[in-house]
C-alpha atoms as a PDB file:
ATOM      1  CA  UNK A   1     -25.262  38.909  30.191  1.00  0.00           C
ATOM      2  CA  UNK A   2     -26.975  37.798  33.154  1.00  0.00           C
ATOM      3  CA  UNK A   3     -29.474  39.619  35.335  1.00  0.00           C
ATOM      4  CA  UNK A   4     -26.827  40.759  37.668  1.00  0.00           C
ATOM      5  CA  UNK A   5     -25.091  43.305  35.283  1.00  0.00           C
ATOM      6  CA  UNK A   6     -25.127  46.984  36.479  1.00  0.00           C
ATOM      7  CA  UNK A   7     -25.077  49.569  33.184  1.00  0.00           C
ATOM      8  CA  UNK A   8     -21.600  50.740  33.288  1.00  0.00           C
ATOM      9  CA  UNK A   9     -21.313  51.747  37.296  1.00  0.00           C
ATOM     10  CA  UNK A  10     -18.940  50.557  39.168  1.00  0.00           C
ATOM     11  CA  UNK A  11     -19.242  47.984  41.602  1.00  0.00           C
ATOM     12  CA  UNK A  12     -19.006  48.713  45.070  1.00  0.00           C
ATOM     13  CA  UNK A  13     -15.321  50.095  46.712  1.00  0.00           C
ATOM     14  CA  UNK A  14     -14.161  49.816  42.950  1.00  0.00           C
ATOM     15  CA  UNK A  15     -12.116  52.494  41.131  1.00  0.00           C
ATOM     16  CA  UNK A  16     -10.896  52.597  37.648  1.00  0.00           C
ATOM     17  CA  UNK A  17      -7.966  51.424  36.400  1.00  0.00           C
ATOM     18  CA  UNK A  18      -5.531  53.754  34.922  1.00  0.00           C
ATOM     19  CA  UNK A  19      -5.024  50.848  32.215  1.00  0.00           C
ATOM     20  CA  UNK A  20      -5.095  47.271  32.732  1.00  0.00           C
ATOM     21  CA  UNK A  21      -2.688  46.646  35.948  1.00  0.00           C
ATOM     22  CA  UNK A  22      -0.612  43.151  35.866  1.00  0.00           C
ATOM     23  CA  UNK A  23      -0.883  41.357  39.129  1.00  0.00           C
ATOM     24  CA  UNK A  24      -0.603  37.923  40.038  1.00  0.00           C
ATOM     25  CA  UNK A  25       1.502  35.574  42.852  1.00  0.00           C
ATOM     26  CA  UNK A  26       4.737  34.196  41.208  1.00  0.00           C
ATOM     27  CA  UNK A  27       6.482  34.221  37.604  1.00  0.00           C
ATOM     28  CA  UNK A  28       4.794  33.759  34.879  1.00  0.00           C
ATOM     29  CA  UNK A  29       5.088  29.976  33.810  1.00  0.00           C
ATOM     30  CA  UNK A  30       6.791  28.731  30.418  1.00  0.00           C
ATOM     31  CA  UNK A  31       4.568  27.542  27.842  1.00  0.00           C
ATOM     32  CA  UNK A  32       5.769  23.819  27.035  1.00  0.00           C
ATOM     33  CA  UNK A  33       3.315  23.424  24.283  1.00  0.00           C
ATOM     34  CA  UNK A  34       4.273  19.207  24.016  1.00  0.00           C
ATOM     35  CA  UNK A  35       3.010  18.803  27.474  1.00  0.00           C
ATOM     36  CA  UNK A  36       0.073  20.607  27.995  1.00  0.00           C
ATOM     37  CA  UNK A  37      -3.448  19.640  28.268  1.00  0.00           C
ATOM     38  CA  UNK A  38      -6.720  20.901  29.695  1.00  0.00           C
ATOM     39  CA  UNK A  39      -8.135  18.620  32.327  1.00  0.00           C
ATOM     40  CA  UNK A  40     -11.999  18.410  33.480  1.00  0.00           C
ATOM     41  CA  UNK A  41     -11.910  15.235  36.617  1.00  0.00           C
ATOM     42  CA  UNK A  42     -12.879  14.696  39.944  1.00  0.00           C
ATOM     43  CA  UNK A  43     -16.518  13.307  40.683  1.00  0.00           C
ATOM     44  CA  UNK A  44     -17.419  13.024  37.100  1.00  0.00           C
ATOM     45  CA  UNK A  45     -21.232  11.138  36.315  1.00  0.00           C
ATOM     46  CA  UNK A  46     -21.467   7.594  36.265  1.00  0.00           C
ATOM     47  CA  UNK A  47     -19.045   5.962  33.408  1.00  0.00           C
ATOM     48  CA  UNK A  48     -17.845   9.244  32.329  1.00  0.00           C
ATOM     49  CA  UNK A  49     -14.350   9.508  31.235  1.00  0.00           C
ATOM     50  CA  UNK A  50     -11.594  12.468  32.916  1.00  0.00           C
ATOM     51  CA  UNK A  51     -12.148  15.030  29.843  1.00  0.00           C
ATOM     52  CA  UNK A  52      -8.492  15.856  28.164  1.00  0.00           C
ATOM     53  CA  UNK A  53      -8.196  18.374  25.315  1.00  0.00           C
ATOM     54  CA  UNK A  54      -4.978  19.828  23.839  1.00  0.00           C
ATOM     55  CA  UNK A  55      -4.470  23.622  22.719  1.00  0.00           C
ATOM     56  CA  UNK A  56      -5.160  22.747  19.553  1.00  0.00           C
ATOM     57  CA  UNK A  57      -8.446  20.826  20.360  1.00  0.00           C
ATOM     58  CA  UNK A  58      -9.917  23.803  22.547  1.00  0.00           C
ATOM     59  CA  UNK A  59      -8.833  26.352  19.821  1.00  0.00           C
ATOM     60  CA  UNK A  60     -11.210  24.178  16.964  1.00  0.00           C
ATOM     61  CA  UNK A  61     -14.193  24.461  19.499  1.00  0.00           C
ATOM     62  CA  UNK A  62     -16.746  27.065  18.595  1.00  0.00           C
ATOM     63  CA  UNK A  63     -15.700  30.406  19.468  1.00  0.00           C
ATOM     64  CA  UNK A  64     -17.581  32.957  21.676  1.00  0.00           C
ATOM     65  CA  UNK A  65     -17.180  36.397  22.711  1.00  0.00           C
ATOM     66  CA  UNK A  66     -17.777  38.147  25.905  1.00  0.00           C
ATOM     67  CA  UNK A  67     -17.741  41.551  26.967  1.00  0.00           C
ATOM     68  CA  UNK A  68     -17.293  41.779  30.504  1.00  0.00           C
ATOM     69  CA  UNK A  69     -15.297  43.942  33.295  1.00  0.00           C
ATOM     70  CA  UNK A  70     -12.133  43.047  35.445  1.00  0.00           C
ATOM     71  CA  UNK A  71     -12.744  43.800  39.013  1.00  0.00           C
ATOM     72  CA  UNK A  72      -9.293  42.709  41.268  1.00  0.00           C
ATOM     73  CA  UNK A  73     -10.240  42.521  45.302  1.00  0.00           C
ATOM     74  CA  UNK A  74      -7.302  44.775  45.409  1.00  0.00           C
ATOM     75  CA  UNK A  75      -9.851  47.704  44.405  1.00  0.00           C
ATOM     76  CA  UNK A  76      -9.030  48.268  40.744  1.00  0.00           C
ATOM     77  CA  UNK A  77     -11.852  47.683  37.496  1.00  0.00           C
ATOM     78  CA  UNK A  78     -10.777  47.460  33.813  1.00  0.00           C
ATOM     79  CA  UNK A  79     -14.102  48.494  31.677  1.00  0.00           C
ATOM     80  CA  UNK A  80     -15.243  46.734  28.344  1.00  0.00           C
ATOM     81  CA  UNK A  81     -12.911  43.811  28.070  1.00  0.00           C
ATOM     82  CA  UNK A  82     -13.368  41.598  24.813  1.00  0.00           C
ATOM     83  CA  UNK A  83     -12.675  37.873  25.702  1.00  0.00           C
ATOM     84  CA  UNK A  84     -12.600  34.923  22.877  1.00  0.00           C
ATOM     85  CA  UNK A  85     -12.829  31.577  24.319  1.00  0.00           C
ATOM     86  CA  UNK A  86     -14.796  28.445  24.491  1.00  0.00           C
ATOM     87  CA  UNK A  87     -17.787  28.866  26.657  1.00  0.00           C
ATOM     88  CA  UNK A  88     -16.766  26.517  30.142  1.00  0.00           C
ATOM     89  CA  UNK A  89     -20.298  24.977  29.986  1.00  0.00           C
ATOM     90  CA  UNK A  90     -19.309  23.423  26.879  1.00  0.00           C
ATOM     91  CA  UNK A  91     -16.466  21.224  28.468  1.00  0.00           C
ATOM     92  CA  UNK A  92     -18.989  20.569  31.432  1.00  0.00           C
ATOM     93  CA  UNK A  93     -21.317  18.967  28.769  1.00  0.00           C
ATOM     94  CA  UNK A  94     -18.479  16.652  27.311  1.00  0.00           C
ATOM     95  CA  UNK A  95     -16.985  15.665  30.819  1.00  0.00           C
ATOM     96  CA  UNK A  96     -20.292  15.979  32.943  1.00  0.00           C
ATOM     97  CA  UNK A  97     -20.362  16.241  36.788  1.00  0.00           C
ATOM     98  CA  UNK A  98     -21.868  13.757  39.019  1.00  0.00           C
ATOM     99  CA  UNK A  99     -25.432  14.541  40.115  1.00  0.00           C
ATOM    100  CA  UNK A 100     -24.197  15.479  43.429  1.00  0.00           C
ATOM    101  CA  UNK A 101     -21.544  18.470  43.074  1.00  0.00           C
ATOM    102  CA  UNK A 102     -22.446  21.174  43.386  1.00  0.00           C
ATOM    103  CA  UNK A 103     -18.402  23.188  44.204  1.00  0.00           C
ATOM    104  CA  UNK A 104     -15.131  22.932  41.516  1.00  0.00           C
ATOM    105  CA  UNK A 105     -11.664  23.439  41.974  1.00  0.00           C
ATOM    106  CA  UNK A 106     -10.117  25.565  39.074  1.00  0.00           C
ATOM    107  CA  UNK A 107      -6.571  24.339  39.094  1.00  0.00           C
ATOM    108  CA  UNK A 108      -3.815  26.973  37.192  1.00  0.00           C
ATOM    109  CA  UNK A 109       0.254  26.437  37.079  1.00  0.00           C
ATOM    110  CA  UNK A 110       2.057  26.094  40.221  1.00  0.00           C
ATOM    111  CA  UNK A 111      -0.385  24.527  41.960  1.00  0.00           C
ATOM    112  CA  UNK A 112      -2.715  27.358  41.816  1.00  0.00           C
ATOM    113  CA  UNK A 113      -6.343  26.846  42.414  1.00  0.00           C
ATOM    114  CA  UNK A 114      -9.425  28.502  43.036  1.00  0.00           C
ATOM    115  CA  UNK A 115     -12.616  27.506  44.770  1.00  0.00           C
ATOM    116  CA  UNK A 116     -16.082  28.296  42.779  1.00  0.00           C
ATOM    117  CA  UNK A 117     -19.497  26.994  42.979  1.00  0.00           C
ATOM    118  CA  UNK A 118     -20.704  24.675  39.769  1.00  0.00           C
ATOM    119  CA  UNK A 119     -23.153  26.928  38.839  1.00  0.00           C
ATOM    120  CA  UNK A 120     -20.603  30.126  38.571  1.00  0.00           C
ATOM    121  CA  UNK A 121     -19.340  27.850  35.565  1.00  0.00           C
ATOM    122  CA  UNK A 122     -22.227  26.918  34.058  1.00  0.00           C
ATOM    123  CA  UNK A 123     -23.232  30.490  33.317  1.00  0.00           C
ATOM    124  CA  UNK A 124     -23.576  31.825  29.652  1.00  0.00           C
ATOM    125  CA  UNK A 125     -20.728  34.183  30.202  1.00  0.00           C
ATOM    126  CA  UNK A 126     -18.328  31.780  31.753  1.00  0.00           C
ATOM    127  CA  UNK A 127     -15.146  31.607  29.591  1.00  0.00           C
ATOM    128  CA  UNK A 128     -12.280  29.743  29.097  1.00  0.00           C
ATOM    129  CA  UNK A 129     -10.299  33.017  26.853  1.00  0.00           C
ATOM    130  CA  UNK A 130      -7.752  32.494  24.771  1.00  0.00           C
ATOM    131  CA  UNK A 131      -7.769  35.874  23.399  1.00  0.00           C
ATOM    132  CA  UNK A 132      -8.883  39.502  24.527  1.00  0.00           C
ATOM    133  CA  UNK A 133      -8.979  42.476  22.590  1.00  0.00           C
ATOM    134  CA  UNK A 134      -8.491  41.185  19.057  1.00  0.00           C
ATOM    135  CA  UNK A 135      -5.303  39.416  20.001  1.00  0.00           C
ATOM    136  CA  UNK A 136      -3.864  36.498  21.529  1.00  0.00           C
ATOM    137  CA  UNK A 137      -3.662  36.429  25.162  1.00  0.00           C
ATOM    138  CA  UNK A 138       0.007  37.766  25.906  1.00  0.00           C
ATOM    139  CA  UNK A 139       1.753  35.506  28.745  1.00  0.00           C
ATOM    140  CA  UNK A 140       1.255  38.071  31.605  1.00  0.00           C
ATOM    141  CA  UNK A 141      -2.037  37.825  31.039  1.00  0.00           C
ATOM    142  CA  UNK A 142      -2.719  34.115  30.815  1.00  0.00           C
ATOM    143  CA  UNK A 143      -1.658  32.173  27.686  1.00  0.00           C
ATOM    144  CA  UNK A 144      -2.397  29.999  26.613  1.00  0.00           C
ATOM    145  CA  UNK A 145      -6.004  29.638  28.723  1.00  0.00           C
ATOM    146  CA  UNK A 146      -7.269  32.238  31.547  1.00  0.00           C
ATOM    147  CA  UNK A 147     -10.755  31.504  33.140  1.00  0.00           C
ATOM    148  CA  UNK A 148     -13.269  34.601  32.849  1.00  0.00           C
ATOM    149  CA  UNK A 149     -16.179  34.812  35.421  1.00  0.00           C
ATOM    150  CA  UNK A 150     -17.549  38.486  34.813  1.00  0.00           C
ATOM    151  CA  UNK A 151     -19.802  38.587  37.983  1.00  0.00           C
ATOM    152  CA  UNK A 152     -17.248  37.394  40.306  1.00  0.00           C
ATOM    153  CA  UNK A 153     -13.316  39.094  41.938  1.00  0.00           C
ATOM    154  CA  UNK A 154     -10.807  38.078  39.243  1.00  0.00           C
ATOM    155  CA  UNK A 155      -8.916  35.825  41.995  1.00  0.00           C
ATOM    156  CA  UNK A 156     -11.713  33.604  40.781  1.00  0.00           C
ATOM    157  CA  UNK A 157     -10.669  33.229  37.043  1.00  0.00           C
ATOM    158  CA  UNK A 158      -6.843  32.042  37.345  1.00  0.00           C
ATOM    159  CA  UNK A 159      -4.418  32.644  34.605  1.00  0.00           C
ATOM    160  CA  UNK A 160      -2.680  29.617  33.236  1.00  0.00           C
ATOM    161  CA  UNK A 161      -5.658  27.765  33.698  1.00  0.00           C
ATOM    162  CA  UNK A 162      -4.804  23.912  33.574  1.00  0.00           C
ATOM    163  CA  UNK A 163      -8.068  22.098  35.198  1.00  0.00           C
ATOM    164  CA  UNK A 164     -11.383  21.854  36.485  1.00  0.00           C
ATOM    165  CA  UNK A 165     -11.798  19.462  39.620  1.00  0.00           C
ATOM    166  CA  UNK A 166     -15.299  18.456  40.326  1.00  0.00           C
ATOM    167  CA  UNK A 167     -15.341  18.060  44.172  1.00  0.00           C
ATOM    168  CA  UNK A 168     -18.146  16.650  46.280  1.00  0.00           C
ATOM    169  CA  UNK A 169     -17.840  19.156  49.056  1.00  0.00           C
ATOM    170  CA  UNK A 170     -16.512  22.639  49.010  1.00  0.00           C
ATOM    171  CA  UNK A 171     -13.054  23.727  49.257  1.00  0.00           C
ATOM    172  CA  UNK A 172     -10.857  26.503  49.761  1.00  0.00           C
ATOM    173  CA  UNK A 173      -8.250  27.822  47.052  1.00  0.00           C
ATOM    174  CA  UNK A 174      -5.266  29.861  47.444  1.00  0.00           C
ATOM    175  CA  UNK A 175      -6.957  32.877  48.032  1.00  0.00           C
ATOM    176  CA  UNK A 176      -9.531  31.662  50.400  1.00  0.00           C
ATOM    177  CA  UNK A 177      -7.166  29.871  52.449  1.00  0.00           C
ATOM    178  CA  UNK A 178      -5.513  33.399  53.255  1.00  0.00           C
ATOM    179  CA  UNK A 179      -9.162  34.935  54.367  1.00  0.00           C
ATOM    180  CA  UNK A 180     -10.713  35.805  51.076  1.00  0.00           C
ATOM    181  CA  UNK A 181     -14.297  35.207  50.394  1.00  0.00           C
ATOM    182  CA  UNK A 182     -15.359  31.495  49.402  1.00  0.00           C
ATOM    183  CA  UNK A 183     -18.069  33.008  47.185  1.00  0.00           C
ATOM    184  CA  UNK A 184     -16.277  36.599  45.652  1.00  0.00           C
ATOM    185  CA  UNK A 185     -19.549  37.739  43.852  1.00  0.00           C
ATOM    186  CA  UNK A 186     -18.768  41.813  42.980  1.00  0.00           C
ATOM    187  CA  UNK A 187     -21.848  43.510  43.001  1.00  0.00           C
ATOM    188  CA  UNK A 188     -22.208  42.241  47.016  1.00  0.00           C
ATOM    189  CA  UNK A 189     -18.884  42.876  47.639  1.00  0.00           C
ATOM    190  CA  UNK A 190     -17.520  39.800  48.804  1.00  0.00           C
ATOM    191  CA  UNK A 191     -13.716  40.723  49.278  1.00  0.00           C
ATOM    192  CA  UNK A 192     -12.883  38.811  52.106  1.00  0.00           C
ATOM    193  CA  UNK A 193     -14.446  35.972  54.379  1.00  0.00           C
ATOM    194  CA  UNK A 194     -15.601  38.048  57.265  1.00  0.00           C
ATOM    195  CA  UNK A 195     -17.904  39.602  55.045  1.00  0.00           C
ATOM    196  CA  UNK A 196     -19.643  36.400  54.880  1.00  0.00           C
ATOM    197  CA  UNK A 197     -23.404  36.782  53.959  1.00  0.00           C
END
């Protein structure tokens, strides 16, 4: 973990969970297993390729675990979660950004996205999960691919996960373009955008 884990407090203006709450905007999206790829593209280094890997491909990747906590902006925390996925840093290595970006775009079904800095992604405990708790993510949770970020709001690690943009200036995603934070880091609280620091 890195050096910004807290024992097993809870972060600021979080409560427990009585379970592990579903929430998300919209239906949850059919799986069309023939069409679906993982994309890494935008402002990729010089001669580098748009990276494409199928299900299949990111499920023969080496495996890692992380145990991490949910924290939703809405308040709620889920303790102790156990995520197996490919580590993101991995598919950063094999589709490499340009020297100058320094913000991503996490794109998820419907058009979703979500606005992070690079270096949220190139953490050790960054995670693309395709399971959690000994068993296959279920589809209300985010099959076939859900991004994990431990240290930042779970708006910033879509289910349904589909992309990663590399972008040469920052944007907003869904959630910041309706006044949430551009950064979301939990331990400083960083719910919504006036709470810029």
């Amino acid at each position: 973990m890195e050096g910004d884990q807290r024992d097993s407090d809870l972060p600021p203006g979080q409560l427990l969970a009585d379970g592990w709450p579903v929430r998300h905007y919209g239906p949850v999206p059919k799986f069309r297993p023939a069409s679906w790829d993982f994309r890494v593209f935008g402002e990729l280094a010089d001669g580098q390729r748009d990276g494409r890997w199928t299900l299949d491909e990111l499920r023969a990747m080496p495996v890692h675990e992380v145990v991490s906590d949910l924290h939703c902006a809405s308040r709620f925390s889920v303790l102790g979660l156990q995520w197996h996925g490919v580590r993101v840093s991995r598919l950063l290595e094999l589709a490499p950004p340009a020297g100058h970006v320094e913000h991503v775009v996490v794109w998820a079904e419907y058009g979703y996205s979500a606005a992070l800095r690079l270096a949220d992604l190139q953490r050790d405990d960054a995670l693309l999960a395709l399971r959690v708790d000994g068993a296959e993510l279920p589809p209300e949770r985010g099959f076939p691919l859900r991004l994990v970020v431990p240290h930042l709001y779970s708006w910033k690690g879509p289910k349904w996960v589909r992309a990663i943009e590399y972008v040469a200036e920052r944007r907003s995603g869904f959630w910041e373009d309706r006044g949430y934070h551009p950064t979301g880091e939990v331990w400083r609280e960083q719910r919504y955008a006036h709470r810029d620091d």
